[in-house]
Protein backbone atom coordinates (compact mmCIF):
# COMPACT_ATOMS: atom_id res chain seq x y z
CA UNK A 1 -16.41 42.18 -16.96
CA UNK A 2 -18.11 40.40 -19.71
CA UNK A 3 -19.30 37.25 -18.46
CA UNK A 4 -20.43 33.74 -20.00
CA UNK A 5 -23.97 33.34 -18.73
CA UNK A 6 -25.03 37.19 -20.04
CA UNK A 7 -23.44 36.15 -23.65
CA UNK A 8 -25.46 32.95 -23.70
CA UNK A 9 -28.43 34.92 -23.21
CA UNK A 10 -28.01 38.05 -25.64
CA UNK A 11 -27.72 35.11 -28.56
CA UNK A 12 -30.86 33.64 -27.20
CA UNK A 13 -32.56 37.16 -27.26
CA UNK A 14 -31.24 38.07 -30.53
CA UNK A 15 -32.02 34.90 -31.81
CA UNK A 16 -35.96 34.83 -30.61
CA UNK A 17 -36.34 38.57 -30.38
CA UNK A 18 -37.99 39.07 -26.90
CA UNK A 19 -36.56 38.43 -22.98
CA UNK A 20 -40.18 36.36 -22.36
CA UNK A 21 -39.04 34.16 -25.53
CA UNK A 22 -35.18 34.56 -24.50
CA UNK A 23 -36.20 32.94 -20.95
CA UNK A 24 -38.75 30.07 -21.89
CA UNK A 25 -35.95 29.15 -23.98
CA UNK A 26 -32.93 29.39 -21.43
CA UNK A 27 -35.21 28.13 -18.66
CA UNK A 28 -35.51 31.31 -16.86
CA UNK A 29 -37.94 34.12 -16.35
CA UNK A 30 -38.20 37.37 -18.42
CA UNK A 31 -37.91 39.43 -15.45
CA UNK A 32 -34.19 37.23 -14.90
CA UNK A 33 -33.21 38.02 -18.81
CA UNK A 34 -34.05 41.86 -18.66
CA UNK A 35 -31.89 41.83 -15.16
CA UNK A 36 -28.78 40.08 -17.08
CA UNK A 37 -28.82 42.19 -20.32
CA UNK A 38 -29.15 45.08 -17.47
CA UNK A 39 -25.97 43.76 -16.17
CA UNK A 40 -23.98 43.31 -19.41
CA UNK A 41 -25.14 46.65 -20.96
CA UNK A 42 -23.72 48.00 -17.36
CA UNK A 43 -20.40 45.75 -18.00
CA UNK A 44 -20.21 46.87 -21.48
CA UNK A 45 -20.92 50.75 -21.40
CA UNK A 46 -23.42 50.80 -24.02
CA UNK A 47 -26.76 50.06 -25.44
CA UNK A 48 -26.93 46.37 -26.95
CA UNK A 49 -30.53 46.55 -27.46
CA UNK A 50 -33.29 48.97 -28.36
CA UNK A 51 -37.13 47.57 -28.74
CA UNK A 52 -39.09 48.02 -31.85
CA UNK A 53 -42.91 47.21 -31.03
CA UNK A 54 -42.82 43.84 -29.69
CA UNK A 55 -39.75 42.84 -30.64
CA UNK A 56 -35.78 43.55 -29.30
CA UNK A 57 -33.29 44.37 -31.86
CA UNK A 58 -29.38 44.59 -31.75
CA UNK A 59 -27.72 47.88 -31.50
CA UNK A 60 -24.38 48.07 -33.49
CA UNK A 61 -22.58 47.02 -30.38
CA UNK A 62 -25.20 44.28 -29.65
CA UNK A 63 -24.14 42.59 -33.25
CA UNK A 64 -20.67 42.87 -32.43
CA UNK A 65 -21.05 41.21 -29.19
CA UNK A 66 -23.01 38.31 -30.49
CA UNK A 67 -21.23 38.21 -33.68
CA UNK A 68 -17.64 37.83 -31.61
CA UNK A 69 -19.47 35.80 -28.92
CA UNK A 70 -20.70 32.60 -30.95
CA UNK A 71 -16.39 32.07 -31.08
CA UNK A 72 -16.22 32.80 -27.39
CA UNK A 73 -18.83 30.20 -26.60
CA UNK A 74 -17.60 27.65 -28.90
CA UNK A 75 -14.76 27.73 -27.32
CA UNK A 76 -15.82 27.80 -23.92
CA UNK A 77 -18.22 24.52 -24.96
CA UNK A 78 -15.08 22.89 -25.90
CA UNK A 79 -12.64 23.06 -23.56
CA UNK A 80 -15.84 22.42 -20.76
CA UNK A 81 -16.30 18.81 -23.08
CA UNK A 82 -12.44 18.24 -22.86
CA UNK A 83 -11.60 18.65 -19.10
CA UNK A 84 -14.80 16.36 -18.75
CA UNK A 85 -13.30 13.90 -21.24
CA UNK A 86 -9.62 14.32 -19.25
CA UNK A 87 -11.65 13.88 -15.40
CA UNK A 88 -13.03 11.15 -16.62
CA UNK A 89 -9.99 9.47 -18.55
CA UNK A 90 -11.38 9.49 -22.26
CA UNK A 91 -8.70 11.45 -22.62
CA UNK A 92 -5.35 12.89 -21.35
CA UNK A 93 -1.71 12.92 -21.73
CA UNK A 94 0.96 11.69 -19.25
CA UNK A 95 4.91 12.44 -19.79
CA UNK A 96 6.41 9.92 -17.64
CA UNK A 97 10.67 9.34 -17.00
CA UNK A 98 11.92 5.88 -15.78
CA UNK A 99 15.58 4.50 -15.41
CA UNK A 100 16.36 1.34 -18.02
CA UNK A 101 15.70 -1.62 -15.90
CA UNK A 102 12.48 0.04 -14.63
CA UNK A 103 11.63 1.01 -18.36
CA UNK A 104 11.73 -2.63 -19.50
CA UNK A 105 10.36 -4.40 -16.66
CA UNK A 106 7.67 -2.85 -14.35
CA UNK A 107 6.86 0.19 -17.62
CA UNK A 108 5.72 -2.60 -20.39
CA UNK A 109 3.31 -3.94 -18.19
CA UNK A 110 1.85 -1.30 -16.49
CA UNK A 111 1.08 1.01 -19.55
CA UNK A 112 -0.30 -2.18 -21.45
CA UNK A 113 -2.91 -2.22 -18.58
CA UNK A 114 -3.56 1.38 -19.00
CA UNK A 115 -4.54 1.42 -22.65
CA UNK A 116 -6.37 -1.14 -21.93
CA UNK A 117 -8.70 0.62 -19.58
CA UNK A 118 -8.03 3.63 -20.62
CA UNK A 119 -7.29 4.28 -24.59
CA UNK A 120 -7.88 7.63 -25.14
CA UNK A 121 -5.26 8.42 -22.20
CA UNK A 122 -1.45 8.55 -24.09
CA UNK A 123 1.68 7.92 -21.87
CA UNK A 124 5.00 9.40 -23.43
CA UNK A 125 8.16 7.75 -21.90
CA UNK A 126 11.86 9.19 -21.81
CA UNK A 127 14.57 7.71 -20.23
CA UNK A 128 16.62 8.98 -17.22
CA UNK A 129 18.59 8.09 -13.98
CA UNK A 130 17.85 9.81 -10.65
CA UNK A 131 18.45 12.28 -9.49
CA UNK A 132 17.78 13.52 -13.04
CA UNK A 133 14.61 12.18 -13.67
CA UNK A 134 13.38 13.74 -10.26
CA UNK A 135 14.88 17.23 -11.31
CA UNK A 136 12.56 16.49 -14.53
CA UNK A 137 9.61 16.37 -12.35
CA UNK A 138 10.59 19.30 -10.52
CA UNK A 139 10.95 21.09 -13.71
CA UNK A 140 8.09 20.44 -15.10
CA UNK A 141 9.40 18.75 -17.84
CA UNK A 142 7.40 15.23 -16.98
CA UNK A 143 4.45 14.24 -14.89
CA UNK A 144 6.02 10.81 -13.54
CA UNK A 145 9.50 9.99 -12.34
CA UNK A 146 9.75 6.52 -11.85
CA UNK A 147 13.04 6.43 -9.62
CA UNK A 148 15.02 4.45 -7.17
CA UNK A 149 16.98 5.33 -4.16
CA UNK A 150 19.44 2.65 -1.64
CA UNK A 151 18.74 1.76 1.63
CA UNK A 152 21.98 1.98 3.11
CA UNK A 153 23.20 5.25 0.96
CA UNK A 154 24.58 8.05 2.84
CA UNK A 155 23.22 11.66 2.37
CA UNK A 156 19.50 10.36 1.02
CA UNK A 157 18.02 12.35 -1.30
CA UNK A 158 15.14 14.44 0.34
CA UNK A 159 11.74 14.00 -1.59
CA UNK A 160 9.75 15.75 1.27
CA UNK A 161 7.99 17.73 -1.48
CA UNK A 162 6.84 15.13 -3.81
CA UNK A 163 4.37 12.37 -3.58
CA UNK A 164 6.13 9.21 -2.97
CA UNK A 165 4.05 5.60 -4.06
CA UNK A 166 6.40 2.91 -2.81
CA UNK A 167 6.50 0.00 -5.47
CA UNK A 168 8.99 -2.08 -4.62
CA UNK A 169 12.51 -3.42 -2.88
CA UNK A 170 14.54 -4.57 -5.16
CA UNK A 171 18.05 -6.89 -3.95
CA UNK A 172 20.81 -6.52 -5.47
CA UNK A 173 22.43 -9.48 -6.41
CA UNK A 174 26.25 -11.06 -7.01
CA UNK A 175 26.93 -11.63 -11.08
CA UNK A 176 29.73 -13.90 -11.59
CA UNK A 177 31.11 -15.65 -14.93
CA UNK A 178 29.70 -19.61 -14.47
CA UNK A 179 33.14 -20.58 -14.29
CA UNK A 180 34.18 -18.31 -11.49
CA UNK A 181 35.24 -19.69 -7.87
CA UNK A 182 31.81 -18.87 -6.46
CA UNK A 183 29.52 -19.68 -9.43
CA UNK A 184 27.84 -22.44 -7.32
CA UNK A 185 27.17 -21.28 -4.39
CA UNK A 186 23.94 -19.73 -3.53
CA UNK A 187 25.16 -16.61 -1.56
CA UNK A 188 28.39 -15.31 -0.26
CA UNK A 189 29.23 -12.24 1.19
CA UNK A 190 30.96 -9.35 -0.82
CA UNK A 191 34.11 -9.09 0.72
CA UNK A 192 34.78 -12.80 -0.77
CA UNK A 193 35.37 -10.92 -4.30
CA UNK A 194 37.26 -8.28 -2.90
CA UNK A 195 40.35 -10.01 -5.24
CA UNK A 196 38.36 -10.02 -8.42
CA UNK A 197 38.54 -7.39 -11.37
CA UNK A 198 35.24 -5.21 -11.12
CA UNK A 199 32.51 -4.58 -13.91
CA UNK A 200 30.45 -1.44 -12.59
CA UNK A 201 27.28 -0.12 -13.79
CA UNK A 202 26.07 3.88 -13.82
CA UNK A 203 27.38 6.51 -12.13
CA UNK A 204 24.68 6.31 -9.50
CA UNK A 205 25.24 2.65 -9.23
CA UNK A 206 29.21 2.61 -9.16
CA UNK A 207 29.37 5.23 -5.98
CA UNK A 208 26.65 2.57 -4.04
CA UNK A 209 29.15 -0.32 -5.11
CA UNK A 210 32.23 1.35 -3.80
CA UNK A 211 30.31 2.34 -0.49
CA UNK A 212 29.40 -1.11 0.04
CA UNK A 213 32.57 -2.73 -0.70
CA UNK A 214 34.25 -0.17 1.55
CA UNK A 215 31.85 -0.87 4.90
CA UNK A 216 32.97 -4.92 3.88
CA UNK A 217 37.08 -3.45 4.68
CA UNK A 218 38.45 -3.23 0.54
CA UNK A 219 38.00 -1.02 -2.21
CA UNK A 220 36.83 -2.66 -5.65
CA UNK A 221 39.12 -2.51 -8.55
CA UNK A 222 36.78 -1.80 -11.41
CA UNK A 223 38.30 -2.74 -14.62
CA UNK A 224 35.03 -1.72 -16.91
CA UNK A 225 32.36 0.60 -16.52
CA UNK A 226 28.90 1.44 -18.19
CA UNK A 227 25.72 2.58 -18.38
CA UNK A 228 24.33 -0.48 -20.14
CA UNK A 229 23.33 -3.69 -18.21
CA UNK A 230 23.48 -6.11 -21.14
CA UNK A 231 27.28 -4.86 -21.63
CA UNK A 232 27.90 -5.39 -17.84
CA UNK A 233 26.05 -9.19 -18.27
CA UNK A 234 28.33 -9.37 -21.63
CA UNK A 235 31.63 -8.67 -19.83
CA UNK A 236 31.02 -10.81 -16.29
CA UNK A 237 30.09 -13.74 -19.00
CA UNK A 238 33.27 -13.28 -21.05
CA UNK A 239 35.00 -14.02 -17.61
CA UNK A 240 36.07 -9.99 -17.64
CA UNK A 241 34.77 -9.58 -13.74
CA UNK A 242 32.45 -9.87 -11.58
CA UNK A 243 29.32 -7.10 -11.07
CA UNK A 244 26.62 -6.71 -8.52
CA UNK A 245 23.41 -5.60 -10.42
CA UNK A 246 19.47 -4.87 -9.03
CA UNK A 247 17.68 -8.21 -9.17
CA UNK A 248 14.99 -6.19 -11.72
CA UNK A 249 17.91 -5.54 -14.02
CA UNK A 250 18.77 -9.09 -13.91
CA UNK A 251 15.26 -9.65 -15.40
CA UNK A 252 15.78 -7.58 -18.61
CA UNK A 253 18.52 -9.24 -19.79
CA UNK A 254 19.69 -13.21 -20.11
CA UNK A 255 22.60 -13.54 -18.37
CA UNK A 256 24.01 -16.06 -20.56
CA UNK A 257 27.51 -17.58 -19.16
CA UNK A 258 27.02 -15.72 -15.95
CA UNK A 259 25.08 -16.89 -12.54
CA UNK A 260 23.73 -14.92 -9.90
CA UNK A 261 24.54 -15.58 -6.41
CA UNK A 262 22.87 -13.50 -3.45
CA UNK A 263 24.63 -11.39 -1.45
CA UNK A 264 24.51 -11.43 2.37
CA UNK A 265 23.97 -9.14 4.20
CA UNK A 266 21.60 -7.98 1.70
CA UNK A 267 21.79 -4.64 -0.15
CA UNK A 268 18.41 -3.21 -0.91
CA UNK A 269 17.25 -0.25 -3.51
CA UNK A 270 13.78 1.16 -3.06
CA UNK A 271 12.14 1.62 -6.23
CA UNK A 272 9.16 4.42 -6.12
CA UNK A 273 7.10 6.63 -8.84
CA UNK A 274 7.19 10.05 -8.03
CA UNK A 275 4.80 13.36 -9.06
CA UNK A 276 4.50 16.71 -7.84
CA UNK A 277 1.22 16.66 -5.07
CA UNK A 278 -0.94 18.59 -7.28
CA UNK A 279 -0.58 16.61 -10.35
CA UNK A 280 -1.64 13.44 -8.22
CA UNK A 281 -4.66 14.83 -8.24
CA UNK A 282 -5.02 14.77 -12.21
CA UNK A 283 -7.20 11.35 -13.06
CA UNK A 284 -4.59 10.43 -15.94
CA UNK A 285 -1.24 10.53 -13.53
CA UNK A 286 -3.34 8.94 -10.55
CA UNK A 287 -4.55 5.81 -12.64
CA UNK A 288 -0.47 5.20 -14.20
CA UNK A 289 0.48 5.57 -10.49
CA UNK A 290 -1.77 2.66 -9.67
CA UNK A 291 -1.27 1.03 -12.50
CA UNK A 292 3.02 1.30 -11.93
CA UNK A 293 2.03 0.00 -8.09
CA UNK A 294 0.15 -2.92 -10.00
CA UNK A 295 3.16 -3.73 -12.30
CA UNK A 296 5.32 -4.05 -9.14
CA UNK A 297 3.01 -6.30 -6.85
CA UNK A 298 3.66 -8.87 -9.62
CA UNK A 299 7.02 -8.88 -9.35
């Protein structure tokens, strides 16, 4: 096998002509260069060099070696500079997947502190709900899944494989048109809008609000659904229902015409980043994990 070192040194014999000039310039002894040109030639099958007087020449093989070797070194010297330049975050790439409320609330800030320290790291960001995002991650199709998960939800998900950095717990909260029945109180419990027409978010988000309304004794009547918070803010203000939204989706959007009112007992989601263990080990994903954990200690 042909291997880095013994290349390195057949260019610096070819290139000064002797293994005594060969090792004052690589920093070794001429009895160490004639034992590693023993070792290629060995490797190789053939004669790279043949001695003329003082001097070592190439064989036919020799020139092809060196000739092919120069690329193999190059590139060799390259990716050894770029892994350095990754370790030690001048460079790198991250593919991270949030949900939409996490995307415009704890993302923004968190990546703007990254370029900051780090510039020559680049973030890409796509957009999905668990438990897609997390099959993303287990993919391999991203290196982050920022993700969320309820307290009180039946069959959790298990993420005894991944890394799990805790950011946050994020309340959900009552969303009620400002002329509703309830619009000034400051919390109420959510079997006291078991009678109203229901505006419910994703998928996800819908089954947690049924499951909740059914351990308070009724079963929501949900007039509207969708994916997009500003919609459900939109419909609860045009006095179309009521909705119970996360507190950080709340934050992306001005409910204007609507209030919030707390719920009690309080309803809880866990928000987390996720990666796979050995990619928490890359510098790049390690410093937008802290940097995520950052982002949500402000909040």
């Amino acid at each position: 096998m042909i291997e880095a070192r013994h290349l390195r040194v057949l260019r610096a014999v070819a290139a000064t002509g002797s293994f005594s000039a060969a090792g004052r310039e690589l920093g070794c002894t001429q009895p160490a260069v004639s034992q590693q040109m023993k070792a290629l030639e060995t490797s190789v099958g053939t004669p790279l060099l043949i001695r003329t007087g003082r001097e070592m020449r190439l064989t036919q093989a020799g020139e092809a070696l060196v000739r092919h070797g120069a690329g193999i070194l190059a590139g060799l010297t390259a990716a050894e500079e770029e892994v350095a330049a990754i370790a030690g975050l001048r460079a790198g790439r991250v593919r991270l997947v949030s949900f939409p409320s996490g995307s415009s609330t704890l993302v923004p800030t968190a990546l703007a502190a990254l370029r900051a320290a780090h510039p020559g790291t680049r973030v890409s960001l796509e957009e999905a709900e668990p438990p897609n995002s997390i099959d993303l991650l287990r993919e391999g199709d991203c290196d982050i899944a920022l993700a969320f998960r309820y307290e009180t939800a039946a069959g959790a998900e298990d993420w005894s494989d991944l890394v799990v950095r805790p950011l946050l717990s994020d309340r959900l909260v009552a969303l009620v048109p400002e002329k509703h029945r309830h619009a000034r109180v400051r919390s109420l419990a959510i079997g006291e809008l078991a009678d109203d027409p229901w505006i419910a978010g994703c998928p996800r988000c819908r089954g947690q609000l049924v499951e909740v309304c059914e351990r308070a004794g009724f079963t929501p009547r949900i007039d509207f659904a969708t994916d997009d918070y500003p919609a459900v803010v939109g419909l609860v203000s045009a006095g179309l229902g009521v909705a119970v939204l996360p507190q950080l989706a709340i934050e992306s959007v001005r409910p204007r015409g609507a209030r919030t009112v707390t719920l009690e007992p309080a309803v809880r989601r866990e928000i987390v980043a996720l990666t796979l263990p050995d990619l928490a080990r890359v510098p790049a994903v390690a410093a937008t994990l802290d940097q995520l954990a950052r982002a949500a200690s402000e909040k």
